[in-house]
Each structure stands twice: as structure tokens, then as C-alpha cells.
Protein backbone atom coordinates (compact mmCIF):
# COMPACT_ATOMS: atom_id res chain seq x y z
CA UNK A 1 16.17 20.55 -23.26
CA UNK A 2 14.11 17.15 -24.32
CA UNK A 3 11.56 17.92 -21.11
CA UNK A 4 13.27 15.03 -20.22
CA UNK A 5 11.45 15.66 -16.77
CA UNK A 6 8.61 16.52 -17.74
CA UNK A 7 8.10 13.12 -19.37
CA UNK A 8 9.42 11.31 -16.63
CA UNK A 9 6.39 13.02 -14.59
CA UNK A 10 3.74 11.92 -17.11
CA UNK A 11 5.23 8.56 -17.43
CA UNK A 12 5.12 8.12 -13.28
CA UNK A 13 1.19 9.15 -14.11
CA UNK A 14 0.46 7.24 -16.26
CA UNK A 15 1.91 4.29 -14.69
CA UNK A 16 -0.96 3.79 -12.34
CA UNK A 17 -3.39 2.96 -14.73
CA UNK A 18 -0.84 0.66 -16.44
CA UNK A 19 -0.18 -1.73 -13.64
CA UNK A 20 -2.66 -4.27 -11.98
CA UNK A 21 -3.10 -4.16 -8.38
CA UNK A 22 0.14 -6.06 -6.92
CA UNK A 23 1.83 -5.18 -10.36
CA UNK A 24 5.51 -3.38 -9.30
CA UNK A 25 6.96 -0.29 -10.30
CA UNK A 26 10.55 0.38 -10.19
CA UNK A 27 12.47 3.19 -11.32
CA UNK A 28 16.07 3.98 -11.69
CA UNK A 29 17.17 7.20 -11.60
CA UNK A 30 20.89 8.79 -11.95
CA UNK A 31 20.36 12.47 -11.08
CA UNK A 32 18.63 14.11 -8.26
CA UNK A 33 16.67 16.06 -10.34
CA UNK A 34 14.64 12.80 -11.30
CA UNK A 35 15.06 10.69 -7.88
CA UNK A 36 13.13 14.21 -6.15
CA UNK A 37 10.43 13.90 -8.76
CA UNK A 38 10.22 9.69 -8.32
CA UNK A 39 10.56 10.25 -4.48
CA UNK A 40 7.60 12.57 -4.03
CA UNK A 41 5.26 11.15 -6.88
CA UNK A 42 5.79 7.88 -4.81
CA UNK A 43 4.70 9.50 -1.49
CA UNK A 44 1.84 11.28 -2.71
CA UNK A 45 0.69 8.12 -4.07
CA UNK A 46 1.45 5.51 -1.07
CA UNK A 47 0.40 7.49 2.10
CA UNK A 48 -2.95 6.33 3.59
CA UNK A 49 -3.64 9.84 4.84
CA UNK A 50 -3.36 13.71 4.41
CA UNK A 51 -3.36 16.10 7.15
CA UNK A 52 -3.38 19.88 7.00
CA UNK A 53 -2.61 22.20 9.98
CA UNK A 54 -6.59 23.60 9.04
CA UNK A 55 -8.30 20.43 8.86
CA UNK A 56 -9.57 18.81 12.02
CA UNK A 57 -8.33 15.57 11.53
CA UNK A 58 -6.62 13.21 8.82
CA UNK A 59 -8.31 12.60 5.87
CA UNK A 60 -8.27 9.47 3.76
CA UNK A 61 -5.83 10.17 0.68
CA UNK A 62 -7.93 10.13 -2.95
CA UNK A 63 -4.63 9.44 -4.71
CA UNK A 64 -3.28 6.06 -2.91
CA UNK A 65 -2.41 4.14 -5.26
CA UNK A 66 0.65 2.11 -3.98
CA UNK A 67 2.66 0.92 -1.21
CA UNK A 68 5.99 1.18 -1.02
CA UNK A 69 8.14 -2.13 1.04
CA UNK A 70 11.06 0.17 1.03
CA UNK A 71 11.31 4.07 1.97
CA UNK A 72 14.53 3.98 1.15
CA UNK A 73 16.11 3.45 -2.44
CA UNK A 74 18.40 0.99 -3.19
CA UNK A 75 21.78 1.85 -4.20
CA UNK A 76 24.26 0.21 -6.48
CA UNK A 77 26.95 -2.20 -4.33
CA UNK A 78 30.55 -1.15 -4.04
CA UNK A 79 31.47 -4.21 -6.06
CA UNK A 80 28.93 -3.26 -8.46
CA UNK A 81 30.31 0.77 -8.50
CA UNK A 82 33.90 -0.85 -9.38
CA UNK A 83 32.89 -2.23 -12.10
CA UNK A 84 30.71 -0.01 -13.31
CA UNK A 85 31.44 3.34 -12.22
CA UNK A 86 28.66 4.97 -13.99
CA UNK A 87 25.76 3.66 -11.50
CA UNK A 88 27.19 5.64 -8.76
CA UNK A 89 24.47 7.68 -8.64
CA UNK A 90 21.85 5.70 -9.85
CA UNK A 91 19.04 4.72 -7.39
CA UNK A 92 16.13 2.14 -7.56
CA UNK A 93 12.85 2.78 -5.86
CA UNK A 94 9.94 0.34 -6.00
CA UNK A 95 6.36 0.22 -5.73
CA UNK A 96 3.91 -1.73 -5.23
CA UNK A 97 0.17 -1.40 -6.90
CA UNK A 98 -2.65 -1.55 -4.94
């Protein structure tokens, strides 16, 4: 309705020319719609190379831009779910600029 997603997209864009190299990112989403978008934005931007069934070999990737010290997200504790049973869902993923 608000492109809610669409912003969240161009934010995540944007983002890279916001932070300095070793500057973090970290997101926190609360619906799978946005952790899919986060989640592959992040590993388009953090994987040293591409490879295509019709290419030869790897290539180097033009859009590496961060790494990631986590693949996986971090998740809310079950302490932290009892008390606040709204972050459930929610999910952190982090970045690193490089």
C-alpha cells in the first residue's frame, strides 16, 4: 500500500554509498517479505564471485560491497520473546562495509 518494500529496496541501495568502509549495516526485519529482500540484497552485495553455467569460469563480482560475519540472522531470545512477544518474527542481519 505505502511501497513499503519498495523503499526498503532503495534504502538497502542507497546504504552503500552511506557507510564508510568498515561502517555496519544492520537491519531488522519482522516479515518475510522484507527479510527475502534484506537476505538477497546482502548476497548480491557480499559474494566475491559470480558464476554462470555459460561462462568459463568465475568472475570477480562488480557489486561487492560488504561482508557479512554472519550468514545467518539473529533471532530474538526466548527470554526476550516472553517479554516481548511482538519480536517473534523479527530478525537482525548485519553487514559489514568494505
Amino acid at each position: 500500500m505505502n511501497a513499503e518494500l519498495v523503499r526498503l529496496s532503495e534504502a538497502l541501495e542507497k546504504s552503500i554509498a552511506c557507510l564508510k568502509p568498515g561502517g555496519v549495516l544492520a537491519v531488522i526485519t519482522f516479515h518475510s517479505l522484507e527479510d527475502r529482500i534484506v537476505k538477497q540484497f546482502l548476497r548480491r552485495h557480499s559474494e566475491k564471485t559470480i558464476d554462470r553455467p555459460e561462462w568459463p569460469e568465475a568472475r570477480p563480482n562488480p557489486d561487492l560491497a560488504f561482508e557479512l560475519p554472519t550468514r545467518k540472522p539473529f533471532a530474538p531470545s526466548v527470554l526476550e520473546q516472553k517479554n516481548n512477544p511482538r519480536s517473534r518474527s523479527s530478525k537482525l542481519r548485519v553487514a559489514v562495509r568494505l
